[in-house]
C-alpha atoms as a PDB file:
ATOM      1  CA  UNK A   1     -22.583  45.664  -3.530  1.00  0.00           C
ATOM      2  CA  UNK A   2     -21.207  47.763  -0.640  1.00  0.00           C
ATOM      3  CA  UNK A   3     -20.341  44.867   2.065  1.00  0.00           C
ATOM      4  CA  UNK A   4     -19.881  42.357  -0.249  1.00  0.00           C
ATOM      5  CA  UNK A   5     -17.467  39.973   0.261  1.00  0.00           C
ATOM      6  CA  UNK A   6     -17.153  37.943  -2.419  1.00  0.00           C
ATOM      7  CA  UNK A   7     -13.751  37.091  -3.742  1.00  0.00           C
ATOM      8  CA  UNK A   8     -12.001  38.295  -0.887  1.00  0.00           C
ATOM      9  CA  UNK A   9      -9.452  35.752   0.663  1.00  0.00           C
ATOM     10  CA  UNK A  10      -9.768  33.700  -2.185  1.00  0.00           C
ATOM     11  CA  UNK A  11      -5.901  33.368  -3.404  1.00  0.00           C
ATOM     12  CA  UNK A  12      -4.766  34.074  -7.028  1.00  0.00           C
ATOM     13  CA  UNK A  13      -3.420  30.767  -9.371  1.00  0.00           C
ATOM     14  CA  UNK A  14       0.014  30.953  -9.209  1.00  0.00           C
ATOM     15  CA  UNK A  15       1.202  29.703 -12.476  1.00  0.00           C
ATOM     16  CA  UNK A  16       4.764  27.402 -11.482  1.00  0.00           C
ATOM     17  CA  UNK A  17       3.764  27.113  -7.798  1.00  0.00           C
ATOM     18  CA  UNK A  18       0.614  25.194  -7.708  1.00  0.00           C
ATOM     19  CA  UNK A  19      -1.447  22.724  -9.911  1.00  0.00           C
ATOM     20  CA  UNK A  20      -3.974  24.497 -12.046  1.00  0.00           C
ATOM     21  CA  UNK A  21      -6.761  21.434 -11.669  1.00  0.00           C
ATOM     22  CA  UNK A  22      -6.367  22.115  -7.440  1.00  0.00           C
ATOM     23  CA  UNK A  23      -6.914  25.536  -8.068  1.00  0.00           C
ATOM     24  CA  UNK A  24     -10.072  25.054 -10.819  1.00  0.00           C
ATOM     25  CA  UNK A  25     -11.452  22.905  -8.170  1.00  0.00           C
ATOM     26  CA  UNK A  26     -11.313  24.781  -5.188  1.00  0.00           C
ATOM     27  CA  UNK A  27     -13.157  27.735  -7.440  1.00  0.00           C
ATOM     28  CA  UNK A  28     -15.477  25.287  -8.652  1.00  0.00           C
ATOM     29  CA  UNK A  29     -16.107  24.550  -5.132  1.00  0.00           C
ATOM     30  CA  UNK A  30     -16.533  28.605  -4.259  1.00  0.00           C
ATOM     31  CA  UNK A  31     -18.858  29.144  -7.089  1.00  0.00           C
ATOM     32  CA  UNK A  32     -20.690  26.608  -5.939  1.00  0.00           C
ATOM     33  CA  UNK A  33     -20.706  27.608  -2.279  1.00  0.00           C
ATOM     34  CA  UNK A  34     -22.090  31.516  -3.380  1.00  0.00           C
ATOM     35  CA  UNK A  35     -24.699  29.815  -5.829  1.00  0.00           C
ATOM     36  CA  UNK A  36     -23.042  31.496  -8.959  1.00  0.00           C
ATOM     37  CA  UNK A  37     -24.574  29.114 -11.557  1.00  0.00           C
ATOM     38  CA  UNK A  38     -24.969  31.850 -14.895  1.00  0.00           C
ATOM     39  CA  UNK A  39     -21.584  31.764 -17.393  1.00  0.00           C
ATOM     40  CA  UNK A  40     -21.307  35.633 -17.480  1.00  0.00           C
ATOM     41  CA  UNK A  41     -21.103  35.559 -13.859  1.00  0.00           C
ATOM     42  CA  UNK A  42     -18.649  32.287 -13.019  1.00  0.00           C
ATOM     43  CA  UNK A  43     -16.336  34.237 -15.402  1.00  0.00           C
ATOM     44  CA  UNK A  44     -16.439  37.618 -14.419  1.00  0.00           C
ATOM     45  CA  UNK A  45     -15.691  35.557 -10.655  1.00  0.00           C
ATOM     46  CA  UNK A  46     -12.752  33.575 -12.706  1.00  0.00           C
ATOM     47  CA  UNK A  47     -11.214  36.766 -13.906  1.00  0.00           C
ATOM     48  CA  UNK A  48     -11.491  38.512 -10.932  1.00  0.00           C
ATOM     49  CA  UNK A  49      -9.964  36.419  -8.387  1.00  0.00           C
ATOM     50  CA  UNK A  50      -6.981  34.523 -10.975  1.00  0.00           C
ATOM     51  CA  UNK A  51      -4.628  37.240 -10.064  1.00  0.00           C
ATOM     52  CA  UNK A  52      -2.681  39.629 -12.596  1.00  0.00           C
ATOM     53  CA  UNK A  53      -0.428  36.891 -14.262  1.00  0.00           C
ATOM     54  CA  UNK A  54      -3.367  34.383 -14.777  1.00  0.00           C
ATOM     55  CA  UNK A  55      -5.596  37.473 -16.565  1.00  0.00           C
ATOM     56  CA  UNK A  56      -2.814  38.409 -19.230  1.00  0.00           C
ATOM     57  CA  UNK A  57      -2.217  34.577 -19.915  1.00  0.00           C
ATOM     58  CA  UNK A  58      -6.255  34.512 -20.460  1.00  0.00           C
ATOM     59  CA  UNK A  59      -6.126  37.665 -22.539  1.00  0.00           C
ATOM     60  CA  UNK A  60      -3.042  36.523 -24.608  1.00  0.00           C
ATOM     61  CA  UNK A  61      -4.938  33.201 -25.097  1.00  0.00           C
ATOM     62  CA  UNK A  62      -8.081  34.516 -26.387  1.00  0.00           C
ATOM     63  CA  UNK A  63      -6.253  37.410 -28.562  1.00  0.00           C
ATOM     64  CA  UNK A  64      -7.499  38.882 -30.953  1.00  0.00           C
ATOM     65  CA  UNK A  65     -10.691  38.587 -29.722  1.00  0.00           C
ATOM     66  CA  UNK A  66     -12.109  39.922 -26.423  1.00  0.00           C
ATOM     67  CA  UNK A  67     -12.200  37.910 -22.825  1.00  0.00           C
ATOM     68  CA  UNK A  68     -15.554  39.484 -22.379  1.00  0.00           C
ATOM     69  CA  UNK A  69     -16.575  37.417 -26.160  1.00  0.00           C
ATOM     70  CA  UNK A  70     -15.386  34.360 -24.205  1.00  0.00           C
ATOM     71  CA  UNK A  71     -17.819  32.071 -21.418  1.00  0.00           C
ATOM     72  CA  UNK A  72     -16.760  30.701 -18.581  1.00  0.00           C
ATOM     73  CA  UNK A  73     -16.377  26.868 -20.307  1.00  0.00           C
ATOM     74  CA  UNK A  74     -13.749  28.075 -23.051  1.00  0.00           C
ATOM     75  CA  UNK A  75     -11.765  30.378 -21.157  1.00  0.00           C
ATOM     76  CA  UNK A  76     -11.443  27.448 -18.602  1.00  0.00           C
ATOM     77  CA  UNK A  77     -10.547  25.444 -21.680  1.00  0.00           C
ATOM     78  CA  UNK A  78      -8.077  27.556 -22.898  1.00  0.00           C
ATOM     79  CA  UNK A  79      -6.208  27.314 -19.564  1.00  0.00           C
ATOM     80  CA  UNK A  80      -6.735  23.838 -19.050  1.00  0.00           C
ATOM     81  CA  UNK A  81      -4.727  22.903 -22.392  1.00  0.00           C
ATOM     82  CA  UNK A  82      -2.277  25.994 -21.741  1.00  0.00           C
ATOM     83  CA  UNK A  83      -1.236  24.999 -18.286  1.00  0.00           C
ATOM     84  CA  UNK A  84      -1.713  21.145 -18.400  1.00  0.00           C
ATOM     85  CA  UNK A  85      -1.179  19.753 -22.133  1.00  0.00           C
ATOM     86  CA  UNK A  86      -1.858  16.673 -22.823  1.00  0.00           C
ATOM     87  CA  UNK A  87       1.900  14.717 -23.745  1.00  0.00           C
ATOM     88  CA  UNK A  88       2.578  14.234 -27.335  1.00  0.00           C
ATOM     89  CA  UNK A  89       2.417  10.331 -28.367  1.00  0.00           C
END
């Protein structure tokens, strides 16, 4: 959409500088703000504003299959127990 300012101003995650759950929340928030409610669009959002870094960790992650095969939910998933593992016991 010519215009369209979605996206714009809305920083990249920063893996080492900042906390990935912050970051998840304040898109959560954005999402939420521009009424993007469908899973093909909250990702193609995701993977459009997580910055360069963030995309090649998803893509890594979800290798060998495709990020477009992935939803929103498991990509998320995949970076939640990537950047914030749960300790070992």
């Amino acid at each position: 959409m010519a215009g369209d300012s979605r996206g714009r101003g809305f920083e990249a995650f920063k893996p080492g500088e900042e906390n990935w759950e912050e970051w998840k929340e304040r898109l959560e928030f954005y999402l939420e703000a521009e009424n993007i409610t469908e899973s093909d669009r909250k990702r193609s959002v995701l993977l459009t504003v997580c910055g360069r870094e963030t995309y090649s960790l998803v893509k890594s992650l979800v290798s060998p299959n495709k990020v477009r095969d992935k939803s929103f939910d498991e990509i998320v998933s995949l970076l939640d127990r990537h950047l914030q593992p749960k300790p070992s016991v």
